[in-house]
PDB file of N, CA and C in Angstrom:
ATOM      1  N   UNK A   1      96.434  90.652 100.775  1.00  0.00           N
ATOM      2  CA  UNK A   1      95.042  91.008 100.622  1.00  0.00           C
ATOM      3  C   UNK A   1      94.436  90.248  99.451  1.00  0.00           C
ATOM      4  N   UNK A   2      94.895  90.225  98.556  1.00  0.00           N
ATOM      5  CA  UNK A   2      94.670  89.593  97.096  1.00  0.00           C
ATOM      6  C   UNK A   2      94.462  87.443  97.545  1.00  0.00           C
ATOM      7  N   UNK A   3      95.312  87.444  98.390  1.00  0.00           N
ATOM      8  CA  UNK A   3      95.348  85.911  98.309  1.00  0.00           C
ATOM      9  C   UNK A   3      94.163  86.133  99.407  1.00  0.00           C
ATOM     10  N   UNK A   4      93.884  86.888 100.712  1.00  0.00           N
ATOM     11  CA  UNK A   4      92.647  86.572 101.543  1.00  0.00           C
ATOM     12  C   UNK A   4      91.148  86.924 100.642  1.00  0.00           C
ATOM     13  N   UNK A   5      91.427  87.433  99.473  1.00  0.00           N
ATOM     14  CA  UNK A   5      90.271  87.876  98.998  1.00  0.00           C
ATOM     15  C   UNK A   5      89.734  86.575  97.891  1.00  0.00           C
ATOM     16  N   UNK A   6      90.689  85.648  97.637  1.00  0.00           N
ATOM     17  CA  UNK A   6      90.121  84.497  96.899  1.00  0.00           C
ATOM     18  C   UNK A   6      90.397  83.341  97.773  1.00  0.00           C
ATOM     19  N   UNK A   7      90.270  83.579  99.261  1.00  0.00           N
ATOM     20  CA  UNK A   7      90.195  82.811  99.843  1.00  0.00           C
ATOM     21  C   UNK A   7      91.601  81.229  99.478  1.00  0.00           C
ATOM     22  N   UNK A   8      92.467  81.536  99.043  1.00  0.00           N
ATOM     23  CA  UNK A   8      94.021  80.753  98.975  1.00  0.00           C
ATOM     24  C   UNK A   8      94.748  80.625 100.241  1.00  0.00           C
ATOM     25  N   UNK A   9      95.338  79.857 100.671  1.00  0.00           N
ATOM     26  CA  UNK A   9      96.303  79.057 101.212  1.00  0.00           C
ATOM     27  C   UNK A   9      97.332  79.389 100.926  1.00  0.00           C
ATOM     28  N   UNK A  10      98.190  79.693 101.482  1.00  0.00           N
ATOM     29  CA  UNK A  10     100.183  79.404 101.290  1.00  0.00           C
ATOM     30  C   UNK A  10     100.238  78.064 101.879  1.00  0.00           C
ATOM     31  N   UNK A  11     101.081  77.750 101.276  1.00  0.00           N
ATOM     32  CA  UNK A  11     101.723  76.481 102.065  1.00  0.00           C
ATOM     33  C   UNK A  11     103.464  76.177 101.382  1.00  0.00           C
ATOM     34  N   UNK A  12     103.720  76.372 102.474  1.00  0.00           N
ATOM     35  CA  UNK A  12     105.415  76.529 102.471  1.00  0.00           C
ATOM     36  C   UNK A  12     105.996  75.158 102.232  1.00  0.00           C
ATOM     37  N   UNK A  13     107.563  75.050 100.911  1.00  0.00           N
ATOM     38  CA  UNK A  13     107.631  73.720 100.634  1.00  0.00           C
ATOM     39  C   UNK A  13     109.338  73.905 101.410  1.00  0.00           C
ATOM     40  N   UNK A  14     108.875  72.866 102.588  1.00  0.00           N
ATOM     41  CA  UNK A  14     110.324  72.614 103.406  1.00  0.00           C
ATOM     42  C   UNK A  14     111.239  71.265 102.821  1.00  0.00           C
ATOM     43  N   UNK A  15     110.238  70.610 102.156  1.00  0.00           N
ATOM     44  CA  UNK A  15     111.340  69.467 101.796  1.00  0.00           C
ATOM     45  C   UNK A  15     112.514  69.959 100.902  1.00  0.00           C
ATOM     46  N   UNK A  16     113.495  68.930 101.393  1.00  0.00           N
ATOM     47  CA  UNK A  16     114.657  68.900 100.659  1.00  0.00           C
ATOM     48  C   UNK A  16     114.948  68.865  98.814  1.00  0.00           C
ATOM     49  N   UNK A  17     113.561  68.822  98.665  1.00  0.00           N
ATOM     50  CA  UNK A  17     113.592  68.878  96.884  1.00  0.00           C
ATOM     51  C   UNK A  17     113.288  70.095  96.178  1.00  0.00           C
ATOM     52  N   UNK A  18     112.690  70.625  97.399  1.00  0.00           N
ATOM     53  CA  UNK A  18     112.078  72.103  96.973  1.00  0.00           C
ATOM     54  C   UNK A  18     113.007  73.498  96.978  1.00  0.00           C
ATOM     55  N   UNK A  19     113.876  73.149  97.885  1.00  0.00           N
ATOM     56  CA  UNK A  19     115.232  73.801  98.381  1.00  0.00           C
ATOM     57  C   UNK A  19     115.613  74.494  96.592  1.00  0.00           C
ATOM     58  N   UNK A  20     116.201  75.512  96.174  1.00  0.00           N
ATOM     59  CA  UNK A  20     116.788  75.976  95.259  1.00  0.00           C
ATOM     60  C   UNK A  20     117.981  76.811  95.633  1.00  0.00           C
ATOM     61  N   UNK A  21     118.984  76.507  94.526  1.00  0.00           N
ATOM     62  CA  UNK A  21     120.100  77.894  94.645  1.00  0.00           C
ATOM     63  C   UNK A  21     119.524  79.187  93.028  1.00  0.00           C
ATOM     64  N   UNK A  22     119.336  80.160  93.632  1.00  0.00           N
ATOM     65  CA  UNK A  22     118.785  80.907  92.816  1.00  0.00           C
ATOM     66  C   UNK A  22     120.386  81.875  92.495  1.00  0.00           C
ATOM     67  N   UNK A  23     120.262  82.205  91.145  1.00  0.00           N
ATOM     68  CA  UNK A  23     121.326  83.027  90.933  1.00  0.00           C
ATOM     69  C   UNK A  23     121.172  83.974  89.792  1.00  0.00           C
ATOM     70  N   UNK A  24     121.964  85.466  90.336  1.00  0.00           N
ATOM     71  CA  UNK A  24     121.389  86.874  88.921  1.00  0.00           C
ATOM     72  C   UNK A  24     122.898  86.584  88.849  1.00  0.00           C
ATOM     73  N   UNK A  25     122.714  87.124  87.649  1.00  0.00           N
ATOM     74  CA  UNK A  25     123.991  87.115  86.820  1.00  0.00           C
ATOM     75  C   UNK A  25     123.632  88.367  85.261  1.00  0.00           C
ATOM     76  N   UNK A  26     124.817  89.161  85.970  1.00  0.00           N
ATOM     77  CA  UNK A  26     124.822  90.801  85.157  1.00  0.00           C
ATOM     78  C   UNK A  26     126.095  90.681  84.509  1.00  0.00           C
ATOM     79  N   UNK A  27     126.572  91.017  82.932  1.00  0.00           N
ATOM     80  CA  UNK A  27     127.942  91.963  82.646  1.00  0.00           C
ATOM     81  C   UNK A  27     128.048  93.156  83.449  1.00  0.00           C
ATOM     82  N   UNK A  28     127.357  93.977  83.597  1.00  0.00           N
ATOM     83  CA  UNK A  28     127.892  95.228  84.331  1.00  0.00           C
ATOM     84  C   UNK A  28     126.402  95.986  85.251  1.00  0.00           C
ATOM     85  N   UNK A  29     126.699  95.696  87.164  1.00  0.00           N
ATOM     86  CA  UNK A  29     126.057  96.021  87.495  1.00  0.00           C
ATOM     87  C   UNK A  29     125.018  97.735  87.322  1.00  0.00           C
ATOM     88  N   UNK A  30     126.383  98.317  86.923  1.00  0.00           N
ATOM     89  CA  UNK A  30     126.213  99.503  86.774  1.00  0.00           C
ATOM     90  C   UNK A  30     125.314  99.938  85.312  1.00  0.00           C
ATOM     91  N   UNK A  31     125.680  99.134  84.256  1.00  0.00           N
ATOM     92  CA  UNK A  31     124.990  99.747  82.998  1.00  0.00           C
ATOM     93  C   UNK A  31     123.458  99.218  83.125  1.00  0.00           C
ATOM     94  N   UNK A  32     122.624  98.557  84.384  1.00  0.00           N
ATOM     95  CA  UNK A  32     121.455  98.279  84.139  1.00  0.00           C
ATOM     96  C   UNK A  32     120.481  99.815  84.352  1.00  0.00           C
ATOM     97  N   UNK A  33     119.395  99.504  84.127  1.00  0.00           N
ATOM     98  CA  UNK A  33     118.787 100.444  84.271  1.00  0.00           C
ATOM     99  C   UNK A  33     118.461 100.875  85.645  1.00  0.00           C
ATOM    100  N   UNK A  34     118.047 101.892  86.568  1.00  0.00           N
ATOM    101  CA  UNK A  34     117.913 101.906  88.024  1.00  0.00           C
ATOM    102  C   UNK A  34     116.809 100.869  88.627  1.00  0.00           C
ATOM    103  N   UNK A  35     116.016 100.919  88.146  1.00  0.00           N
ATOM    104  CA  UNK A  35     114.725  99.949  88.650  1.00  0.00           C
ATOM    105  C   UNK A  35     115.268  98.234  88.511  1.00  0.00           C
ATOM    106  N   UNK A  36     116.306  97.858  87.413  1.00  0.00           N
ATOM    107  CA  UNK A  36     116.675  96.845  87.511  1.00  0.00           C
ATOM    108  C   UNK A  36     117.735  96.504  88.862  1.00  0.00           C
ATOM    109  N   UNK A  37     118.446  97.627  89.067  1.00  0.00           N
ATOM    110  CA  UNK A  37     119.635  97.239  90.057  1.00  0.00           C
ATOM    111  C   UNK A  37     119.019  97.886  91.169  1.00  0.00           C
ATOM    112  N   UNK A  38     117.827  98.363  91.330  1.00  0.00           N
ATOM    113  CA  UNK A  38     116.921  98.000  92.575  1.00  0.00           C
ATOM    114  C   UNK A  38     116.455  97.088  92.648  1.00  0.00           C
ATOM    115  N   UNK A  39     116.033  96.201  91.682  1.00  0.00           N
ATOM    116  CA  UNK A  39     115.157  94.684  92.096  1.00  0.00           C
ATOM    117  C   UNK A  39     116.437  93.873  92.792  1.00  0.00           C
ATOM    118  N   UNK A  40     117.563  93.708  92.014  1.00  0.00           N
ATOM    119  CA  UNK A  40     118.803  93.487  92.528  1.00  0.00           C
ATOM    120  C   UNK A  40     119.173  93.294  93.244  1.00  0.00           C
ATOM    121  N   UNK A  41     119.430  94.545  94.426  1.00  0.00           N
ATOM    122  CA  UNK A  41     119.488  95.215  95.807  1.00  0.00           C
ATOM    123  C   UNK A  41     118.609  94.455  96.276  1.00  0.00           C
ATOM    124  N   UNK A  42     117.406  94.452  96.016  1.00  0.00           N
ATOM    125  CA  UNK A  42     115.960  94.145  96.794  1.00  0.00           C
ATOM    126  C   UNK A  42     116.330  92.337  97.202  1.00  0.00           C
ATOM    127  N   UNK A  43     116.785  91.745  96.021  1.00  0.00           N
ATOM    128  CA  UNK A  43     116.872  90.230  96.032  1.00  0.00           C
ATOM    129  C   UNK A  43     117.734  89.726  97.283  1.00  0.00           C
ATOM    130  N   UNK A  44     119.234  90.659  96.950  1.00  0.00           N
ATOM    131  CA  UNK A  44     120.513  90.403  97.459  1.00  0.00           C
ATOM    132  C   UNK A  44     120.312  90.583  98.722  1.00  0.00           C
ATOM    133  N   UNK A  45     119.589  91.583  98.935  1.00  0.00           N
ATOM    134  CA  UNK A  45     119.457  91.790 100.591  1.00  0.00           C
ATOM    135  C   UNK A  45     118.523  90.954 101.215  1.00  0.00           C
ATOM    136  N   UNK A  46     117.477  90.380 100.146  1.00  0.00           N
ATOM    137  CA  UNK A  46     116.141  89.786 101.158  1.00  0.00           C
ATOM    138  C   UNK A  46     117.453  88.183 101.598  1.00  0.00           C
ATOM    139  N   UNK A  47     117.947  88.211 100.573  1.00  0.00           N
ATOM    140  CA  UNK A  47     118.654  86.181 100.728  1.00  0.00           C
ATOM    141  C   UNK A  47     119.652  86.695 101.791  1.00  0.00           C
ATOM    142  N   UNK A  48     120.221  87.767 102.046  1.00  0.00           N
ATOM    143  CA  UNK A  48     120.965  88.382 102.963  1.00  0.00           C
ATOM    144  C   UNK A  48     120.185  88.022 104.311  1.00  0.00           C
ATOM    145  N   UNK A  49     119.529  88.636 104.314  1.00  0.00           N
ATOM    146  CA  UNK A  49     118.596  88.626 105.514  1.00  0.00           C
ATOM    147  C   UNK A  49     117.976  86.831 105.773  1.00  0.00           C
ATOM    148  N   UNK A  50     117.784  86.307 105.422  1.00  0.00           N
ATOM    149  CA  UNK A  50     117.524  85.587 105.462  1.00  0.00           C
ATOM    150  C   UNK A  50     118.413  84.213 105.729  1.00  0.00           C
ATOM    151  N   UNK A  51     119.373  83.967 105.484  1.00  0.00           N
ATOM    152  CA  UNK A  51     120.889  83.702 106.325  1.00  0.00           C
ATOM    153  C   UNK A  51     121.102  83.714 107.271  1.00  0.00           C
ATOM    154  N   UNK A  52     120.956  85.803 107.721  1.00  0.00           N
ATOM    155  CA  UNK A  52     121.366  86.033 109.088  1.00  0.00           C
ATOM    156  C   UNK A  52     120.539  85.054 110.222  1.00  0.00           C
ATOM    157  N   UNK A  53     118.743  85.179 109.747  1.00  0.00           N
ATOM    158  CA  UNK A  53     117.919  84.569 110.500  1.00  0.00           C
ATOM    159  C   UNK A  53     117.984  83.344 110.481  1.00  0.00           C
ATOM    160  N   UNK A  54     118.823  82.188 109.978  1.00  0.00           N
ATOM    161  CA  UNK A  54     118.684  81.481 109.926  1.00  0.00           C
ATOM    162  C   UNK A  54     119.848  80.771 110.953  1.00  0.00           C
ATOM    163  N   UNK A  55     120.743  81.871 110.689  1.00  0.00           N
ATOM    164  CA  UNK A  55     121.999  81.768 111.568  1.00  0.00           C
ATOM    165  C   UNK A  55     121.270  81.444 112.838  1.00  0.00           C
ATOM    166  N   UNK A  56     120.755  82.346 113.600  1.00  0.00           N
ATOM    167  CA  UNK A  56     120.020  82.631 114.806  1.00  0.00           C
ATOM    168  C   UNK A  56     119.080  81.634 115.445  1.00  0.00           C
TER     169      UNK A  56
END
């Protein structure tokens, strides 16, 4: 809503330069706070998902 309301563009970068390996890195999943090892969860599963579909 925010990007149709200033009238913006996405534009998706497929080249091969744009490509990243992104990586979290914790001492102890457990001692973060909950909202942190929900963003976490949230990350791990979206790159999860995103694999599978790619598999496909």
């Amino acid at each position: 809503a925010y990007r149709e309301s200033l009238s913006l563009a996405t534009v998706p970068l497929v080249d091969e330069w744009a490509k990243r390996e992104l990586v979290i890195g914790v001492r102890d999943l457990e001692a973060l706070p909950l909202i942190a090892r929900q963003m976490v969860d949230h990350l791990v599963g979206a790159e999860t998902r995103e694999r599978e579909a790619a598999a496909t």
